[in-house]
C-alpha atoms as a PDB file:
ATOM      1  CA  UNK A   1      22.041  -3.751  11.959  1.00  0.00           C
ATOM      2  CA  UNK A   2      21.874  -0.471  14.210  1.00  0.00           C
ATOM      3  CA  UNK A   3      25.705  -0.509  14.184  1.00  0.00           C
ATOM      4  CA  UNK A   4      25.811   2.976  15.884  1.00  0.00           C
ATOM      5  CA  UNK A   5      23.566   2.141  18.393  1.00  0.00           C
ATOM      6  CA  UNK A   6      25.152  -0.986  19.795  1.00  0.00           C
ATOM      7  CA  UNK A   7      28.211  -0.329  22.141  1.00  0.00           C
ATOM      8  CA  UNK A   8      31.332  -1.456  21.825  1.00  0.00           C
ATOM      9  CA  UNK A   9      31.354  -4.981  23.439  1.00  0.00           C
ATOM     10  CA  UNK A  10      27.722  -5.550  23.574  1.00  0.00           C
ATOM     11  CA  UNK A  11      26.863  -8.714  22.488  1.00  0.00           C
ATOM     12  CA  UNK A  12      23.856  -8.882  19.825  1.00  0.00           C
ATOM     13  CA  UNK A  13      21.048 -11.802  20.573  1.00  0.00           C
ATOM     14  CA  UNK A  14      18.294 -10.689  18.589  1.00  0.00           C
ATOM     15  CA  UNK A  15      17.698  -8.445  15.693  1.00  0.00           C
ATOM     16  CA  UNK A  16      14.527  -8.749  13.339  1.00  0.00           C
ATOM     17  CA  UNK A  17      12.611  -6.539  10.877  1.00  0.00           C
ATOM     18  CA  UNK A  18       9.107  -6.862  10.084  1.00  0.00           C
ATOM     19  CA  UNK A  19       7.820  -9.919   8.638  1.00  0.00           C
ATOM     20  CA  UNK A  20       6.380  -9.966   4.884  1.00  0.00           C
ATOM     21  CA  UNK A  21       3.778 -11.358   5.795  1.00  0.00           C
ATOM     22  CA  UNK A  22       2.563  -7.648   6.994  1.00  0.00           C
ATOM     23  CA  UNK A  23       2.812  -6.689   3.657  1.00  0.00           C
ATOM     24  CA  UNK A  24       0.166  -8.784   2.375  1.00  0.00           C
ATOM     25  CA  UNK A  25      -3.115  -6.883   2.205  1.00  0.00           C
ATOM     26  CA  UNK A  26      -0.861  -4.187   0.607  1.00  0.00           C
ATOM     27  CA  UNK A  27       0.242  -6.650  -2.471  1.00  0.00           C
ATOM     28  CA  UNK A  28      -3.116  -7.488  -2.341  1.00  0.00           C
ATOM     29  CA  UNK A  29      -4.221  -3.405  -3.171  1.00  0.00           C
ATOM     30  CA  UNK A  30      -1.205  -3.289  -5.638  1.00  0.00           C
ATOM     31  CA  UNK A  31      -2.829  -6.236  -7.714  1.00  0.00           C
ATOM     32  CA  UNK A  32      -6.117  -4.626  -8.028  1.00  0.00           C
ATOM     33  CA  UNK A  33      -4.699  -0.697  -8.452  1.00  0.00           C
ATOM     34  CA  UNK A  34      -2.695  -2.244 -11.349  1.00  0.00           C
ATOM     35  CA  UNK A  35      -5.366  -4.437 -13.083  1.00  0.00           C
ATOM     36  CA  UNK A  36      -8.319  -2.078 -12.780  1.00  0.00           C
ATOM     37  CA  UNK A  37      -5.760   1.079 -14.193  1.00  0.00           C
ATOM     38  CA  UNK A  38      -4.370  -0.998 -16.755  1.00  0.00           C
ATOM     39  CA  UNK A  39      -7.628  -2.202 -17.732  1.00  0.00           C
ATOM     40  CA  UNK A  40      -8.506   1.179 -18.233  1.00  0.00           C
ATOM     41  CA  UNK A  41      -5.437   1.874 -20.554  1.00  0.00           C
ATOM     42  CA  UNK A  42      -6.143  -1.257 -22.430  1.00  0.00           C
ATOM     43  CA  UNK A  43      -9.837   0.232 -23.234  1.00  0.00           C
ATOM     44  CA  UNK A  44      -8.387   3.813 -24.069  1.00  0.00           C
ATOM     45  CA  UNK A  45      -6.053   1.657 -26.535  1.00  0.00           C
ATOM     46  CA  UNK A  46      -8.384  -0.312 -27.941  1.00  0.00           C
ATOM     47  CA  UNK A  47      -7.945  -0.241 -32.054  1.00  0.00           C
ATOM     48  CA  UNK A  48     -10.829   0.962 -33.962  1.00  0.00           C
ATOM     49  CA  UNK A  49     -13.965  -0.898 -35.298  1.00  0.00           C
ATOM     50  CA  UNK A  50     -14.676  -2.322 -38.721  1.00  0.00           C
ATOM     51  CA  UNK A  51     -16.643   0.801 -39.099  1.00  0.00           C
ATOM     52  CA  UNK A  52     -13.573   3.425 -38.235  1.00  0.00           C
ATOM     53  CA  UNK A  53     -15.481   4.687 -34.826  1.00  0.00           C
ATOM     54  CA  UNK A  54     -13.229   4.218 -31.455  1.00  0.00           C
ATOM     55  CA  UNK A  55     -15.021   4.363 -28.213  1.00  0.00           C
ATOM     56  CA  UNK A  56     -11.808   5.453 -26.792  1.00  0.00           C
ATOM     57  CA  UNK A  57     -11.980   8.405 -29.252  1.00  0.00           C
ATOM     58  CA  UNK A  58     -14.863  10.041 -26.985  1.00  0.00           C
ATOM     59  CA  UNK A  59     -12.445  11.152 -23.759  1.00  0.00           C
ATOM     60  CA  UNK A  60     -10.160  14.226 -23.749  1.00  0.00           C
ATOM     61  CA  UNK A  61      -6.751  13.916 -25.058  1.00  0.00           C
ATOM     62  CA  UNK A  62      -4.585  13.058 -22.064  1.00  0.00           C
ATOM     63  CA  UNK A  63      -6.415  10.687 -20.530  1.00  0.00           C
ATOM     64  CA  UNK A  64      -4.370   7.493 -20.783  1.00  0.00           C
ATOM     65  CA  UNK A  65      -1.532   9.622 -19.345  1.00  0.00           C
ATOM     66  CA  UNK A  66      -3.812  10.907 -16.509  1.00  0.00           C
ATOM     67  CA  UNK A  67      -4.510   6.912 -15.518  1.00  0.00           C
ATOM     68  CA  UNK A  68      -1.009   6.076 -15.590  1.00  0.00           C
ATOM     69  CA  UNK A  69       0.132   9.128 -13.226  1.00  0.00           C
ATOM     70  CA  UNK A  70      -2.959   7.559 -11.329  1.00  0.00           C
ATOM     71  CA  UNK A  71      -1.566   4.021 -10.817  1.00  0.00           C
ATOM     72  CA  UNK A  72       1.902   5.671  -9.978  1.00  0.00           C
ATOM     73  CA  UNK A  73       0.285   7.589  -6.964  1.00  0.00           C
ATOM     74  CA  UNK A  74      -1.546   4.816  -5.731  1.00  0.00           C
ATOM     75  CA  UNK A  75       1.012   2.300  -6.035  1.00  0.00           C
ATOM     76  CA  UNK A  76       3.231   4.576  -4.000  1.00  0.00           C
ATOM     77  CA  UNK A  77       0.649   5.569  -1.866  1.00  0.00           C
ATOM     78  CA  UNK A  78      -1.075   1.592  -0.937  1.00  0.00           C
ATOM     79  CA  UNK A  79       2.028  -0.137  -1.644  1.00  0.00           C
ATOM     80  CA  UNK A  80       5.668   1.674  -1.657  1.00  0.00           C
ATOM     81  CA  UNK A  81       5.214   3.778   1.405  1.00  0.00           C
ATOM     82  CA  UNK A  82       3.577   0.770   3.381  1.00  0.00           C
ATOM     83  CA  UNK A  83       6.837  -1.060   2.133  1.00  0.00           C
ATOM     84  CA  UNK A  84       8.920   1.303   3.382  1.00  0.00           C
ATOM     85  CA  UNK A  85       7.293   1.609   6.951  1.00  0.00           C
ATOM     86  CA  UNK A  86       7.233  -1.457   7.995  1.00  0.00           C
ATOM     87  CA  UNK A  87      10.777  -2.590   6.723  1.00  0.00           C
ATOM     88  CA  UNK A  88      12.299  -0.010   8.757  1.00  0.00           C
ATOM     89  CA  UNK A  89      10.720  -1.700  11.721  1.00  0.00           C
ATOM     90  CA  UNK A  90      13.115  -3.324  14.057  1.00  0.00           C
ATOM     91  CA  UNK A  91      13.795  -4.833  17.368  1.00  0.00           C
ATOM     92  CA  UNK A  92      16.778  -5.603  18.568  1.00  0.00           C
ATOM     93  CA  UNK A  93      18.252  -7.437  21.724  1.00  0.00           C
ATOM     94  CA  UNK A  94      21.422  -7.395  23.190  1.00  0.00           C
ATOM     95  CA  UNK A  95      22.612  -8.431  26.259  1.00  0.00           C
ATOM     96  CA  UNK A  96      22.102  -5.036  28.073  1.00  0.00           C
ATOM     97  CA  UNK A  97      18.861  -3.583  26.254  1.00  0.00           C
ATOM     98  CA  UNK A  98      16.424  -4.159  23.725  1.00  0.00           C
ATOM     99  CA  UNK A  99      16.231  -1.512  21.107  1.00  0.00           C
ATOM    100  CA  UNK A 100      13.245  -0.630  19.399  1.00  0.00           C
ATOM    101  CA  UNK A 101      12.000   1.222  16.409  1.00  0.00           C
ATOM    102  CA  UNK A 102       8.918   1.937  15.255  1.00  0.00           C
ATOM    103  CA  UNK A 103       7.276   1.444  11.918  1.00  0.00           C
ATOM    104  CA  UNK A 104       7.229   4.577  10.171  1.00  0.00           C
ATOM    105  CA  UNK A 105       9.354   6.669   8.066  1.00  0.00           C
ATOM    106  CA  UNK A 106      10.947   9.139  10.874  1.00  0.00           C
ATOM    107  CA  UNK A 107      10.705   6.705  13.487  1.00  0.00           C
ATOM    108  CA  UNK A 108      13.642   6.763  16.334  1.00  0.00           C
ATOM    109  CA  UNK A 109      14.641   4.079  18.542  1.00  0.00           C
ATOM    110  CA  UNK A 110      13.598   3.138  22.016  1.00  0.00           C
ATOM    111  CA  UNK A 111      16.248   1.746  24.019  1.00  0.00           C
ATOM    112  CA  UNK A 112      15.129   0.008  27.275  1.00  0.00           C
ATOM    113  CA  UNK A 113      17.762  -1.274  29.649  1.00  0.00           C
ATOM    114  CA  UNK A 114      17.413  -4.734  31.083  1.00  0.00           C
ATOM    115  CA  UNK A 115      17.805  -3.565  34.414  1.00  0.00           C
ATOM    116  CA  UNK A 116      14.210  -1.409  33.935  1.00  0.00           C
ATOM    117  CA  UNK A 117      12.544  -4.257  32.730  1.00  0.00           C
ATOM    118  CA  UNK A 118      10.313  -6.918  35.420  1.00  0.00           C
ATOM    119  CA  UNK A 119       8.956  -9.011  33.250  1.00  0.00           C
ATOM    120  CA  UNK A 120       8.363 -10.102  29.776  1.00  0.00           C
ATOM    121  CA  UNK A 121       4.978 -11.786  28.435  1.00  0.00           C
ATOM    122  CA  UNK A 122       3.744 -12.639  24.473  1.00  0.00           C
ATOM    123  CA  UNK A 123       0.361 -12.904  22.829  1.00  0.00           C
ATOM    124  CA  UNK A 124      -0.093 -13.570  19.705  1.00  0.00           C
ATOM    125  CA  UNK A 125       2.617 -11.914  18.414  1.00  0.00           C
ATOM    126  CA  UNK A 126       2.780  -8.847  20.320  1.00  0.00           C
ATOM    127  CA  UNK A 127       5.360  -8.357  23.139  1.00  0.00           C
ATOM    128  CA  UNK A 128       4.473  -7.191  26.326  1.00  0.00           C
ATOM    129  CA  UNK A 129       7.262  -5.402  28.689  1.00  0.00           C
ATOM    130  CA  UNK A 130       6.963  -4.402  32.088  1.00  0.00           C
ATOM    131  CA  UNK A 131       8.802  -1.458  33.034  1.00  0.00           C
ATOM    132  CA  UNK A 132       9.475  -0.562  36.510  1.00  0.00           C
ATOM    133  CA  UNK A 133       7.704   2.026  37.814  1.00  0.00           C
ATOM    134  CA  UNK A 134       5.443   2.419  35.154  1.00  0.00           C
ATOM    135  CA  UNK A 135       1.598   0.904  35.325  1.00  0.00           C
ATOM    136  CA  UNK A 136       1.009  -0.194  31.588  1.00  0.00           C
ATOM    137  CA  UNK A 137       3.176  -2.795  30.027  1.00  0.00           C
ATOM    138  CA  UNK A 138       5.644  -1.376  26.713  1.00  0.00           C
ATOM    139  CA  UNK A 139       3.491  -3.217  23.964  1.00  0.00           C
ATOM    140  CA  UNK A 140       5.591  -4.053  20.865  1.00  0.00           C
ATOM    141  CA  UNK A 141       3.070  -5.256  17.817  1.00  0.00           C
ATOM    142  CA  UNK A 142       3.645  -7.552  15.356  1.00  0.00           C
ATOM    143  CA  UNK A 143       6.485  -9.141  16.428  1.00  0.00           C
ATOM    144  CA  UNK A 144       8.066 -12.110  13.948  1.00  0.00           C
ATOM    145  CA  UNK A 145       9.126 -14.693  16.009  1.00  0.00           C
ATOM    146  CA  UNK A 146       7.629 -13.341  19.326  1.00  0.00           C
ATOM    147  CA  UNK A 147       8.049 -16.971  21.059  1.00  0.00           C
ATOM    148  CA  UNK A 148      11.641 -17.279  20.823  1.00  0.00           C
ATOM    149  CA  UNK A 149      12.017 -13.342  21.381  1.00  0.00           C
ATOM    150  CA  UNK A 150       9.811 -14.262  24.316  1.00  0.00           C
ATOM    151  CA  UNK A 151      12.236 -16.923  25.559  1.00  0.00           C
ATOM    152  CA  UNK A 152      15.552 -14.722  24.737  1.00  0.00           C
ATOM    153  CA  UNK A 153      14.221 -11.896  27.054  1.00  0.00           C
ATOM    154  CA  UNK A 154      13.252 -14.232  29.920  1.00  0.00           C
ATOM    155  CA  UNK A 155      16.447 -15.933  30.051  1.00  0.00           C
ATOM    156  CA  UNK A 156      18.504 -12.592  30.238  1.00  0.00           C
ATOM    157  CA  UNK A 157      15.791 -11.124  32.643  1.00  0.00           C
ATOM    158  CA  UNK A 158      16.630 -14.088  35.433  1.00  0.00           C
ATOM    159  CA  UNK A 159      19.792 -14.629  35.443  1.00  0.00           C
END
């Protein structure tokens, strides 16, 4: 909850993160980073044959360590900062804004009064808000639960 961000007296309607299911193509990644590195470490630790040759025996010392500092950067990299971003997404409504931040890892919010807003409309799962006096709509992607968000906004748009 953006506790500093919410006035004293302000009464809280809506407040959502991202949904998981944004994560999915980058659990997907993780899966094959880890098996295809892993494999690798597997073959690099494979036990000699009857005959006392390893195949593993052919590459430079260090390389197991080198594909294990590899699967650490591209975990982080395809998986942990992805995480990151896009749970520190949020949107929050309250009864005299709707406060918005941005996926990303320095993101700030975007606080839009209720008063500036005209109108509200949702399409699969992105928010659309019209602002007065501005042409294009405030577009808000991936919203979870965009139909009830939707609904929320309308009802303390025309009252």
């Amino acid at each position: 909850m953006p506790g500093k961000r919410i006035a004293e007296g302000e009464r809280v309607f809506v407040d959502l993160t991202a949904p998981l299911s944004t994560l999915f193509f980058p659990v997907l990644e993780l899966i094959i980073i880890t098996g295809v590195c892993w494999m690798g470490v597997g073959y690099l630790d494979r036990l000699p044959g009857l005959d006392g040759s390893s195949p593993a025996a052919a590459f430079p010392v260090g390389t197991r360590e080198a594909l294990l500092w590899l699967w650490v950067l591209l975990s982080t990299w395809r998986f942990l900062i992805p995480l990151v971003r896009r749970r520190r997404q949020r949107l929050t409504v309250t009864d005299r804004r709707v406060l918005i931040r941005s996926p990303g890892l320095r993101s700030r919010y975007d606080s839009i009064p209720l008063s500036h807003m005209q109108g509200v409309r949702r399409r699969r799962g992105t928010l659309y808000l019209g602002l007065g006096g501005q042409e294009r709509p405030y577009v808000v992607p991936e919203v979870p639960k965009a139909r009830k968000v939707e609904s929320i906004l309308s009802d303390l748009l025309y009252r």
